[in-house]
N, C-alpha and C. Protein backbone atom coordinates (compact mmCIF):
# COMPACT_ATOMS: atom_id res chain seq x y z
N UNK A 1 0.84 -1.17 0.00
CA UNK A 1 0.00 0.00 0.00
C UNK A 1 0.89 1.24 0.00
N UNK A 2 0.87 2.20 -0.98
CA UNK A 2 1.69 3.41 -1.11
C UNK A 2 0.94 4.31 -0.95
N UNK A 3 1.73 5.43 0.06
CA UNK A 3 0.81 6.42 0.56
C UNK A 3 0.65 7.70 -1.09
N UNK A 4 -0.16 8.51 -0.74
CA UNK A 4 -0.01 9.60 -1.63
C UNK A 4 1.18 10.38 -1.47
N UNK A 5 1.33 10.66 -2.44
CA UNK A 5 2.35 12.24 -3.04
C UNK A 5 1.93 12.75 -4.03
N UNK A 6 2.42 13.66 -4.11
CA UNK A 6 1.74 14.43 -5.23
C UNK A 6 3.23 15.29 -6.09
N UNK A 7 2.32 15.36 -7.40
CA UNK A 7 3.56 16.71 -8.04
C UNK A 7 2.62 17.62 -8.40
N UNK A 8 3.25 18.91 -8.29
CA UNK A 8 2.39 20.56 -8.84
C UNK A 8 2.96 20.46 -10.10
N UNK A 9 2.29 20.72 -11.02
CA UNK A 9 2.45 21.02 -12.30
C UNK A 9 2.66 22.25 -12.42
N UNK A 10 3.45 23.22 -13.41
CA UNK A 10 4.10 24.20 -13.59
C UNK A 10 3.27 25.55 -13.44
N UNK A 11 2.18 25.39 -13.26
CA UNK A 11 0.84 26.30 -13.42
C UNK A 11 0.56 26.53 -12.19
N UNK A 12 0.64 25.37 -11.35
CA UNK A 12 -0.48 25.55 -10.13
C UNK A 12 -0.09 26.31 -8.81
N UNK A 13 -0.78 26.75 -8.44
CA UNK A 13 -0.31 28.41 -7.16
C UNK A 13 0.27 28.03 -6.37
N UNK A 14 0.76 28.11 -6.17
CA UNK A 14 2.21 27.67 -4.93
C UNK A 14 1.59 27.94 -3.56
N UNK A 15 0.99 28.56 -3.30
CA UNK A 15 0.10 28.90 -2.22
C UNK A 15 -0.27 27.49 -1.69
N UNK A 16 -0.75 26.94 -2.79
CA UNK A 16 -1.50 25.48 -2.08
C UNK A 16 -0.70 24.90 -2.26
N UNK A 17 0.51 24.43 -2.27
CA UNK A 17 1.47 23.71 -2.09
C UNK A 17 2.28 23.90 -0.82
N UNK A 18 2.18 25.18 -0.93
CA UNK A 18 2.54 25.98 0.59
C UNK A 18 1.72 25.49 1.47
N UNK A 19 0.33 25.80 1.77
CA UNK A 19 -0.42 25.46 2.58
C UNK A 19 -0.53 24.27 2.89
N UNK A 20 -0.53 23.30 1.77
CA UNK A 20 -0.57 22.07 2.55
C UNK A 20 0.67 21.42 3.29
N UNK A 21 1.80 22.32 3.02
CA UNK A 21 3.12 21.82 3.46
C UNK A 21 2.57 22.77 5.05
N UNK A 22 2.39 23.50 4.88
CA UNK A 22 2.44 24.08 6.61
C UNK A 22 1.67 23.42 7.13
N UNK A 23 0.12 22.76 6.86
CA UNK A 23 -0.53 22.19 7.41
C UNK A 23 -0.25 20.76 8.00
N UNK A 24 0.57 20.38 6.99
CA UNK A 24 0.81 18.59 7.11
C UNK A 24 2.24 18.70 6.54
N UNK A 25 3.54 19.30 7.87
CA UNK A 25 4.65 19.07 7.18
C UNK A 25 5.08 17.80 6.23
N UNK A 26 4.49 17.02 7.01
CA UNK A 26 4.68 15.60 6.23
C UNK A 26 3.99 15.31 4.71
N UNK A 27 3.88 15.66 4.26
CA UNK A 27 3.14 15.63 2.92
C UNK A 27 4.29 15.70 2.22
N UNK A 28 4.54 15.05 1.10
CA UNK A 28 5.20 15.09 -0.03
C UNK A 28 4.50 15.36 -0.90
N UNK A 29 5.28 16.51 -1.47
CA UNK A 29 4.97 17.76 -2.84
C UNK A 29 5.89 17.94 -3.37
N UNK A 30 6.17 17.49 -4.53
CA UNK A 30 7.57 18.21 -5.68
C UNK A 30 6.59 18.68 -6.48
N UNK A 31 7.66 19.51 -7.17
CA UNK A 31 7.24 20.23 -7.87
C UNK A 31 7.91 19.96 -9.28
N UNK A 32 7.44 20.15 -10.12
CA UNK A 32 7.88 19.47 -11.68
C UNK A 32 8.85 20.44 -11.79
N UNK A 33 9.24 21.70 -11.37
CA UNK A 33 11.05 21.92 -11.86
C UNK A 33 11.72 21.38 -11.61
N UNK A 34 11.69 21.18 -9.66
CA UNK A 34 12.46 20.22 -8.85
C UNK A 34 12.89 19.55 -10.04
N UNK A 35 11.93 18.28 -10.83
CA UNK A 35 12.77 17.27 -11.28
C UNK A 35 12.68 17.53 -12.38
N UNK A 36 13.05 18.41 -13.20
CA UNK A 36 13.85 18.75 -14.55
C UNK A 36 12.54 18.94 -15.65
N UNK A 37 11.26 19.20 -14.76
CA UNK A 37 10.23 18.67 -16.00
C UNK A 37 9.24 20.55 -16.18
N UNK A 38 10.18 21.83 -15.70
CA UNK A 38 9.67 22.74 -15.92
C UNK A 38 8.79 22.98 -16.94
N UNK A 39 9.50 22.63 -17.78
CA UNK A 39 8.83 23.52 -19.09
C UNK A 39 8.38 22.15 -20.14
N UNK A 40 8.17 20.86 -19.57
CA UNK A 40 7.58 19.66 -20.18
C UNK A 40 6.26 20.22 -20.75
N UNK A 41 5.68 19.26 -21.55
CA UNK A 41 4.63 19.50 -21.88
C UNK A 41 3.50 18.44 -21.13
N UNK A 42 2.30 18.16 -21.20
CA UNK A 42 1.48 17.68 -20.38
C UNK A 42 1.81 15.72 -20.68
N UNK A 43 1.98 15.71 -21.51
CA UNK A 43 2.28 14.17 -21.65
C UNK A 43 3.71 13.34 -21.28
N UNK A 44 4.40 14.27 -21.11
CA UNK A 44 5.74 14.22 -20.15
C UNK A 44 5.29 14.18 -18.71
N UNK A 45 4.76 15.23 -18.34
CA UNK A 45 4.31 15.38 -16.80
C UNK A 45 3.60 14.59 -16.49
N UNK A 46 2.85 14.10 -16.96
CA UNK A 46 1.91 12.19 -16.41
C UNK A 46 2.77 11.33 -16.87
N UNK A 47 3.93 10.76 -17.45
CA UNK A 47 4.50 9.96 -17.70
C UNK A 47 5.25 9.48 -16.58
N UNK A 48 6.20 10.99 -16.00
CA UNK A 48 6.63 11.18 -15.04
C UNK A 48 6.40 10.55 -14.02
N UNK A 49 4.85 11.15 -13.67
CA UNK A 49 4.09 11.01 -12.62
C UNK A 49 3.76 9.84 -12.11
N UNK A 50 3.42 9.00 -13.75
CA UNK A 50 3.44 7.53 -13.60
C UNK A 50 4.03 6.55 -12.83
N UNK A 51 5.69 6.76 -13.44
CA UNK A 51 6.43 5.81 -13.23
C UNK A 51 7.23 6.62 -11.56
N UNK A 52 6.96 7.46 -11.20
CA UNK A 52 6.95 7.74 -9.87
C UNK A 52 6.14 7.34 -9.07
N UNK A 53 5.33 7.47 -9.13
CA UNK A 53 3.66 6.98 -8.35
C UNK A 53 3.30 8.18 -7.62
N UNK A 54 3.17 9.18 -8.54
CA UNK A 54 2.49 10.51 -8.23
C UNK A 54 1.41 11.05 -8.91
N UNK A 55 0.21 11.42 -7.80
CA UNK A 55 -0.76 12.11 -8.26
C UNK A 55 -0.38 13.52 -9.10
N UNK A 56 -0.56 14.01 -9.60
CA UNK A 56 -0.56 15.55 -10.88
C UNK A 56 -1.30 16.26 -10.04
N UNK A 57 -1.42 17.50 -9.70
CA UNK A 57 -2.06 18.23 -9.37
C UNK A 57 -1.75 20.10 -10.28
N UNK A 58 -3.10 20.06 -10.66
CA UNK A 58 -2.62 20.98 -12.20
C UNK A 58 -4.11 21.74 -11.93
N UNK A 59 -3.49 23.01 -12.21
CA UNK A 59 -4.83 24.29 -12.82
C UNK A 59 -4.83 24.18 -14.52
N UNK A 60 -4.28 23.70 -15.09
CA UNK A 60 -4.53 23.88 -16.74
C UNK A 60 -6.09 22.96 -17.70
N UNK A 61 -6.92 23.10 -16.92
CA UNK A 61 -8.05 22.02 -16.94
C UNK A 61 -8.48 21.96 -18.33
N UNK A 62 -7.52 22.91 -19.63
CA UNK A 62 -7.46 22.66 -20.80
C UNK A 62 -7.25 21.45 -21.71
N UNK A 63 -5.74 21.31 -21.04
CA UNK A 63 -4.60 20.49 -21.42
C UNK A 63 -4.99 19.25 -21.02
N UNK A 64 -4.66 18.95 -19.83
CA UNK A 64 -4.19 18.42 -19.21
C UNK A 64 -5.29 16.77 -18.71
N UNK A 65 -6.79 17.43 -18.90
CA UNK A 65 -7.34 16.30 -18.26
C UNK A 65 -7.60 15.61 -19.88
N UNK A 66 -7.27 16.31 -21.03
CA UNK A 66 -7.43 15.75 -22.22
C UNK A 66 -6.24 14.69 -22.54
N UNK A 67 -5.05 15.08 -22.25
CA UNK A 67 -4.04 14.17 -21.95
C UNK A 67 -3.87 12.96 -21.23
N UNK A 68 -4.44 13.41 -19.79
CA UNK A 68 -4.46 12.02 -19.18
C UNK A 68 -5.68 11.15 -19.62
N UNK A 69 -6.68 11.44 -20.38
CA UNK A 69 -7.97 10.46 -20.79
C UNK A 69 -7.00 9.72 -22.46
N UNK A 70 -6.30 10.12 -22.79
CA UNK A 70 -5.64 9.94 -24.30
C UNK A 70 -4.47 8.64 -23.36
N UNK A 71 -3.62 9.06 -22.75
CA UNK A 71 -3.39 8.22 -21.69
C UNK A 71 -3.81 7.14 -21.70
N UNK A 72 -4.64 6.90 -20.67
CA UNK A 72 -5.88 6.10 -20.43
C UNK A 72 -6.33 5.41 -21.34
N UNK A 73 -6.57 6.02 -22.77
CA UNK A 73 -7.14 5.43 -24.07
C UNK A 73 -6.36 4.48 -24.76
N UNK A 74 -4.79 4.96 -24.46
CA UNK A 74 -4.08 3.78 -24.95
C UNK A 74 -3.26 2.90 -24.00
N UNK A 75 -3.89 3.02 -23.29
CA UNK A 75 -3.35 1.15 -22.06
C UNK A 75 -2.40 2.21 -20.99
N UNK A 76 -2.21 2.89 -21.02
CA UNK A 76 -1.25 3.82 -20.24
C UNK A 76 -1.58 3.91 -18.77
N UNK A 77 -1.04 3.57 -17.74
CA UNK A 77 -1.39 3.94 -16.29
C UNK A 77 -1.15 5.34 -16.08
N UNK A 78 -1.68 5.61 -14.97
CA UNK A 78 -1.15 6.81 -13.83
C UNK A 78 -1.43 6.91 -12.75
N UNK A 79 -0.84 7.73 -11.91
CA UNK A 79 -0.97 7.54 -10.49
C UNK A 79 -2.47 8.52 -10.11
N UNK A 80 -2.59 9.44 -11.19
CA UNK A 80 -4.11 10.29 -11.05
C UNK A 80 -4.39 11.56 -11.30
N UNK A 81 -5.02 12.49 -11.62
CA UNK A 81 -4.87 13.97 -11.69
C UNK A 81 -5.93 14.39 -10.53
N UNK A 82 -5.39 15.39 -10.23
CA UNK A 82 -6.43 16.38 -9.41
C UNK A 82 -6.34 17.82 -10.54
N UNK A 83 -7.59 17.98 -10.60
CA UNK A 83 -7.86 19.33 -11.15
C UNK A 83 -7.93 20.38 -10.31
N UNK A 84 -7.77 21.47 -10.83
CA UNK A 84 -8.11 22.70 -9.74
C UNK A 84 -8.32 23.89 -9.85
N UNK A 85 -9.60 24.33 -10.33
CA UNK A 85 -9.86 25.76 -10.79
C UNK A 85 -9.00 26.84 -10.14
N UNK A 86 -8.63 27.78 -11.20
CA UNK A 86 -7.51 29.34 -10.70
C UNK A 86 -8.58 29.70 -9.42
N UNK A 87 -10.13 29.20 -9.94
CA UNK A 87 -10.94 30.74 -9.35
C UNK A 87 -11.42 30.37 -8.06
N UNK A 88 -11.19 28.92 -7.55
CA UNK A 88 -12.23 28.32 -6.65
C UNK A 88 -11.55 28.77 -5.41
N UNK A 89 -11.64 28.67 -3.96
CA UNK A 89 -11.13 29.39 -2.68
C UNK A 89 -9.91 28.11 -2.59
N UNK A 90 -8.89 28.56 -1.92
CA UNK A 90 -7.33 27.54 -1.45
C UNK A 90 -7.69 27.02 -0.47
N UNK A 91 -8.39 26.94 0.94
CA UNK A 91 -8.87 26.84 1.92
C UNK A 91 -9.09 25.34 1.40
N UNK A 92 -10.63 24.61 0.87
CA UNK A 92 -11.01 23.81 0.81
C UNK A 92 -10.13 23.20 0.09
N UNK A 93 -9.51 23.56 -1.00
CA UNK A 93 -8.59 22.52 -2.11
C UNK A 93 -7.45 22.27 -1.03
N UNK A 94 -6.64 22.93 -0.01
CA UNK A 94 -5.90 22.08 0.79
C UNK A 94 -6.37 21.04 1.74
N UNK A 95 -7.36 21.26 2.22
CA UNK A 95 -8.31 20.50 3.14
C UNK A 95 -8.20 19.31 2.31
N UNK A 96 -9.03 19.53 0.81
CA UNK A 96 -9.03 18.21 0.67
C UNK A 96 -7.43 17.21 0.17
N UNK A 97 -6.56 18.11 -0.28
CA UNK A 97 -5.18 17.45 -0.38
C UNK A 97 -4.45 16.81 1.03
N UNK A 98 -5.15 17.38 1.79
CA UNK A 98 -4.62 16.73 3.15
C UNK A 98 -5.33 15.33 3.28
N UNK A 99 -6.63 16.01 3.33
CA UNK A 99 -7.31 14.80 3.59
C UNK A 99 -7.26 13.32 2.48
N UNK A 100 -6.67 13.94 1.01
CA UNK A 100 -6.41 12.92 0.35
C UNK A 100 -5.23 12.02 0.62
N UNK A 101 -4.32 12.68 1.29
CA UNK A 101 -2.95 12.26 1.90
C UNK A 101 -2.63 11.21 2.95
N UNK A 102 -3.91 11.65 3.99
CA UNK A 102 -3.98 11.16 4.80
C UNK A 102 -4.84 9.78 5.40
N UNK A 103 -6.09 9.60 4.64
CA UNK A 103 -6.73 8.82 4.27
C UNK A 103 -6.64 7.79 3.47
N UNK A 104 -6.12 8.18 2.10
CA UNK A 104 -6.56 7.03 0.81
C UNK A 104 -4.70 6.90 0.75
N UNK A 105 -5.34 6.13 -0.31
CA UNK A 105 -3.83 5.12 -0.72
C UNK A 105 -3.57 5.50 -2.45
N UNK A 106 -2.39 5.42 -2.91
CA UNK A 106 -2.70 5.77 -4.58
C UNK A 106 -3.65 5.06 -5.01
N UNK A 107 -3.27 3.84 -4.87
CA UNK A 107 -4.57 2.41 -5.57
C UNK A 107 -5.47 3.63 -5.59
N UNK A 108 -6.48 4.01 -4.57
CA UNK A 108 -7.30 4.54 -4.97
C UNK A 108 -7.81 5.71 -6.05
N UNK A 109 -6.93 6.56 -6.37
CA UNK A 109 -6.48 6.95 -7.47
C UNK A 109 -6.37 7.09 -8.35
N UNK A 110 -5.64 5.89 -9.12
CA UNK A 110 -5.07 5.67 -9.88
C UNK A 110 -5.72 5.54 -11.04
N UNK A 111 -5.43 6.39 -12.45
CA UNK A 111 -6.36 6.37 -13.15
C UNK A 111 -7.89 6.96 -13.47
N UNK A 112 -7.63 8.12 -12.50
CA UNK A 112 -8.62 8.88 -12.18
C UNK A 112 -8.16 10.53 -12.83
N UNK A 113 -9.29 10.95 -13.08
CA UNK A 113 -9.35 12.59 -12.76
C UNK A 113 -10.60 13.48 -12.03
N UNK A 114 -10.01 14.05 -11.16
CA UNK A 114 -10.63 14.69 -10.21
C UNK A 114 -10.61 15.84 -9.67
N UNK A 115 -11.91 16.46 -9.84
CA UNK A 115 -11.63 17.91 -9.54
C UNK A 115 -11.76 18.53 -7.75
N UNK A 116 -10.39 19.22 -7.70
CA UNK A 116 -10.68 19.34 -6.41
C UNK A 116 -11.74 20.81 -6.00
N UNK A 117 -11.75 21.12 -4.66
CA UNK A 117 -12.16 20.26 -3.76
C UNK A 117 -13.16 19.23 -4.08
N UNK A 118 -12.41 18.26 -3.08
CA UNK A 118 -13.96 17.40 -2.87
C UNK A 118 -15.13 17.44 -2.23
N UNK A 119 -16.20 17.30 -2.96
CA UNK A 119 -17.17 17.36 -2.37
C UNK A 119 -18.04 16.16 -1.87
């Protein structure tokens, strides 16, 4: 059973990466420069994510959830996306990254896209 981690995709507000690190020092969060994947494009960054066993956590709800379903379409695993509107409040979207952290397991996950917060 592997706990969650997550990676921020190049877009997403640092704020909530922040926040959930103050909230739950223990949380593991990289961030896609960290590992060389700044300026990747979206099918790099779930590949990544894959063979790490990391959830995506991305504001580009353009790109990105079209990628991981194309993914998906051709036999491809992943560890999961979380979506996350620019406009929605940080408050609840860390709540629920904690609570995804702390609770579930990737298995559960995996192969999913999901918009946060949860409701």
């Amino acid at each position: 059973m592997r706990r969650v981690r997550f990676l921020a995709d190049h877009d997403l507000n640092e704020h909530l990466v922040l926040g959930a690190i103050r909230c739950e020092p223990s949380i593991e969060f990289l961030r896609v420069r960290e590992v060389g994947l700044g300026s990747a494009d979206d099918c790099d960054v779930l590949d990544y994510a894959a063979n790490e066993g990391l959830i995506v956590v991305s504001h580009d709800v353009n790109t990105m959830p079209a990628a991981a379903f194309r993914r998906l379409e051709n036999g491809k695993p992943m560890g999961g996306l979380f979506m996350v509107k620019q406009s929605d409040p940080i408050a609840p979207i860390i709540e629920s990254l904690i609570l995804t952290w702390s609770a579930r397991t990737l298995q559960e996950w995996t192969n999913r896209v999901i918009f946060l917060p949860i409701r």
